[in-house]
Protein backbone atom coordinates (compact mmCIF):
# COMPACT_ATOMS: atom_id res chain seq x y z
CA UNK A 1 0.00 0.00 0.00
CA UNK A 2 0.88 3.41 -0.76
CA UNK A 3 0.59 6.71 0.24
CA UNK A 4 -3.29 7.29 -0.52
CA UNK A 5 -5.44 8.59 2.49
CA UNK A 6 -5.47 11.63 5.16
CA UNK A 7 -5.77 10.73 9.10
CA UNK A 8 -6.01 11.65 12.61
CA UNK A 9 -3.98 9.21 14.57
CA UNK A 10 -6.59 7.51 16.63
CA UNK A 11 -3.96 6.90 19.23
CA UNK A 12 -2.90 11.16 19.41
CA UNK A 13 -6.72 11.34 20.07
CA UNK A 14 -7.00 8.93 23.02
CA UNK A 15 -3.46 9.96 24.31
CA UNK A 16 -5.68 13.54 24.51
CA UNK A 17 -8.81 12.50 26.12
CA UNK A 18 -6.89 10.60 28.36
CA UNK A 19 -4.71 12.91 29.28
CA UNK A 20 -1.47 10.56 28.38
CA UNK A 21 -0.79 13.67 26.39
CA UNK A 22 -1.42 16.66 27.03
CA UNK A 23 -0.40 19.31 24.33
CA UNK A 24 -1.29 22.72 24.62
CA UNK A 25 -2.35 23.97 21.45
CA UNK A 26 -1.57 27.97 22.40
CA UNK A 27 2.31 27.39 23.23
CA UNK A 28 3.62 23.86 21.48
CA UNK A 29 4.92 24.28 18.18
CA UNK A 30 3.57 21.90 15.39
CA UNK A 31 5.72 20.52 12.20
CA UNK A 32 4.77 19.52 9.06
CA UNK A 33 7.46 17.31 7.50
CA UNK A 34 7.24 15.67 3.75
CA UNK A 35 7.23 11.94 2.67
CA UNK A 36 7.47 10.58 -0.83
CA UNK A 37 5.06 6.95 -1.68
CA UNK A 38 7.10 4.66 -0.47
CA UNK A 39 5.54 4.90 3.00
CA UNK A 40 2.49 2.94 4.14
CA UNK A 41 0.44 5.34 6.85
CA UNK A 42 -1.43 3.59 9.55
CA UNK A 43 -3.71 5.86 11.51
CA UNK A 44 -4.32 2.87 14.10
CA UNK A 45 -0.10 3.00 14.95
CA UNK A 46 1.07 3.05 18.28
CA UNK A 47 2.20 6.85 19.50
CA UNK A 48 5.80 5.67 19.18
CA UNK A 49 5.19 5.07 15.45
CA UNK A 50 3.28 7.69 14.52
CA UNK A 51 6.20 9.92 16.12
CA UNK A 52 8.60 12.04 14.23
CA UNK A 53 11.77 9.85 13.57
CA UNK A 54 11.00 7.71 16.19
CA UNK A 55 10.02 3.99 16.55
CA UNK A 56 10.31 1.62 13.81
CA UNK A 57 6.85 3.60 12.07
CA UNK A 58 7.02 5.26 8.76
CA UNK A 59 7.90 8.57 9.58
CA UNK A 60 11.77 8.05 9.28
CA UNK A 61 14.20 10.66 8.45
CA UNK A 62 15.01 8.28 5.72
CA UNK A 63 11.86 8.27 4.05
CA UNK A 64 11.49 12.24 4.20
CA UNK A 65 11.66 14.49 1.05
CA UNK A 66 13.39 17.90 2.01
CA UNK A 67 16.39 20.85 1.15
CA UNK A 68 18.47 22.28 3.27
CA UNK A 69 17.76 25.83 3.57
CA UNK A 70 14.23 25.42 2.02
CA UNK A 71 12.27 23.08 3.68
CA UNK A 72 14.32 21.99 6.52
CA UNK A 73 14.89 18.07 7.99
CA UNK A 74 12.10 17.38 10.72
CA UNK A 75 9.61 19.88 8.74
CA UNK A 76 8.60 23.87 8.64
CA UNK A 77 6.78 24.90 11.85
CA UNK A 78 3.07 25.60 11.17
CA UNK A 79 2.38 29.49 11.83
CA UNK A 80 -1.15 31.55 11.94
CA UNK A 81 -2.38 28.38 14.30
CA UNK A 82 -5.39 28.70 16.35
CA UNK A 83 -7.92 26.04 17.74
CA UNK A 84 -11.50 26.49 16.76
CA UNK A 85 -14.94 25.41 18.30
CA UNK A 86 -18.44 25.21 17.47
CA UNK A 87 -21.39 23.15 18.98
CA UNK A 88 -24.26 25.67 17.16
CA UNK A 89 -26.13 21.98 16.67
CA UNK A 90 -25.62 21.67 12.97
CA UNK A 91 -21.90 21.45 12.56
CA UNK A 92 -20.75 20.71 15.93
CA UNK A 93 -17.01 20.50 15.47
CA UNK A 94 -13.29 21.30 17.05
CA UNK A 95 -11.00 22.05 14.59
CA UNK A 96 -7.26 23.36 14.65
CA UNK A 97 -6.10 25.85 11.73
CA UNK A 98 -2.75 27.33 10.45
CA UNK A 99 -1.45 29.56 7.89
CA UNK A 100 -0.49 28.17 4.31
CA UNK A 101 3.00 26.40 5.32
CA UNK A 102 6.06 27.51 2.78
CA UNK A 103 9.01 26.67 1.54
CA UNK A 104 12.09 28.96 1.06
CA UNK A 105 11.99 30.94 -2.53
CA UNK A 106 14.56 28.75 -4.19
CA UNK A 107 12.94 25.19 -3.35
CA UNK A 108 13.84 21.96 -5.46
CA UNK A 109 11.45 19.15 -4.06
CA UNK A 110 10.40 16.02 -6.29
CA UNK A 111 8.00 13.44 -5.56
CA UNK A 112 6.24 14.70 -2.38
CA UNK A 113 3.41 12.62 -2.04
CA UNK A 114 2.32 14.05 1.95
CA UNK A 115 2.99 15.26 4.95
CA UNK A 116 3.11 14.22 8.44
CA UNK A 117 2.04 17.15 11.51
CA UNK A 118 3.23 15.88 14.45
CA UNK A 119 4.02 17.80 17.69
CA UNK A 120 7.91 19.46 18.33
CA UNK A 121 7.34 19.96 21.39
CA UNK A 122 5.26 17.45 23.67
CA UNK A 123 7.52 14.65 24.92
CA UNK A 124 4.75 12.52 26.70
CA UNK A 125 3.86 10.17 26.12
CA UNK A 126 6.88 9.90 23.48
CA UNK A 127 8.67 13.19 21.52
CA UNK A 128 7.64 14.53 18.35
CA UNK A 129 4.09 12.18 18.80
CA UNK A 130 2.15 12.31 15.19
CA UNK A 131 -0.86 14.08 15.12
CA UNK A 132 -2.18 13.74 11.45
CA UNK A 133 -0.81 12.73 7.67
CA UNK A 134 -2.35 14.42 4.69
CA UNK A 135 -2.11 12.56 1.31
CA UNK A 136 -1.83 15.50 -1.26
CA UNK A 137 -3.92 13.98 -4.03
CA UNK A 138 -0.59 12.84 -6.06
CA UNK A 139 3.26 13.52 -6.79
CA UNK A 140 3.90 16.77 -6.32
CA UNK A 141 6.57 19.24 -6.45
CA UNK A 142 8.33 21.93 -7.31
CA UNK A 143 11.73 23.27 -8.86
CA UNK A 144 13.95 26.54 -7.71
CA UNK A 145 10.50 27.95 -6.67
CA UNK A 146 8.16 27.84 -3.56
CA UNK A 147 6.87 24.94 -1.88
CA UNK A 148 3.49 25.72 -0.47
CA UNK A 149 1.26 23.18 1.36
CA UNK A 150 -2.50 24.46 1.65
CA UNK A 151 -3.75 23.59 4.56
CA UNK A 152 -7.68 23.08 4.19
CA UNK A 153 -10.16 25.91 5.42
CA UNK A 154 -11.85 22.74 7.61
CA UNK A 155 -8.46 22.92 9.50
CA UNK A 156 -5.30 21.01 9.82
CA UNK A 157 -6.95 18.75 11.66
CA UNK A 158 -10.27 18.10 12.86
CA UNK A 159 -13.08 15.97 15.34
CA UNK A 160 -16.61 16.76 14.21
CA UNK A 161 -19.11 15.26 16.44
């Protein structure tokens, strides 16, 4: 299997509710780094494999797509971000948002396929825990230009309910 889908990791969302984990979405600082197809993305991993680099999960600095000075190893910190309710009865919802995430001006990235947003700096109940992957549709990329990943106005992530 391939790169084809965009998650929540179930297990970021019980480390949450049971307070395993407990980010705090005003001060930690959220990355989004890139991965080409030749990962497999399990939203139903364990918190150590859905972590940054960490665990024998997908998310391996070997299988990540990046430049040095352009879209840095470990992923471009997500800016603009603010959590979002509304229980109004019709779209009842809890949603976290951040600005369009870029790339330096002189980018050279080929065969991005996704991203994984995982957490810099929570370390409980493991470091850099995964918090979504987003499938971008197909290959894409981009050549001594800007890298931009659009992050969808329903949020970077989001529980509706």
């Amino acid at each position: 299997m391939a790169f084809s889908t965009s998650h929540m990791f179930r297990q970021w969302i019980s480390d949450c509710l049971t307070r395993t984990a407990t980010p705090n979405f005003a001060t930690d600082t959220f990355y989004a780094a890139l991965y080409g197809n030749t990962i497999s993305p399990n939203e139903n991993d364990t918190a150590a494999n859905t972590a940054y680099n960490g665990g024998t999960g997908q998310w391996l600095t070997a299988n990540e797509i990046y430049q040095a000075g352009q879209w840095a190893q470990g992923g471009v910190a997500l800016t603009g971000t603010s959590g979002t309710s509304n229980f109004s009865g019709t779209t009842d919802a809890v949603w976290y948002s951040a600005a369009n995430t870029a790339s330096g001006s002189a980018c050279t990235l080929a065969n991005v396929y996704g991203d994984l947003v995982y957490d810099f700096t929570l370390t409980t109940p493991v470091a850099k825990q995964g918090v979504a992957f987003h499938y971008y549709g197909g290959v894409q990329g981009v050549t001594s230009g800007t890298f931009t990943v659009i992050w969808n106005t329903s949020g970077v992530w989001r529980i509706t309910v």
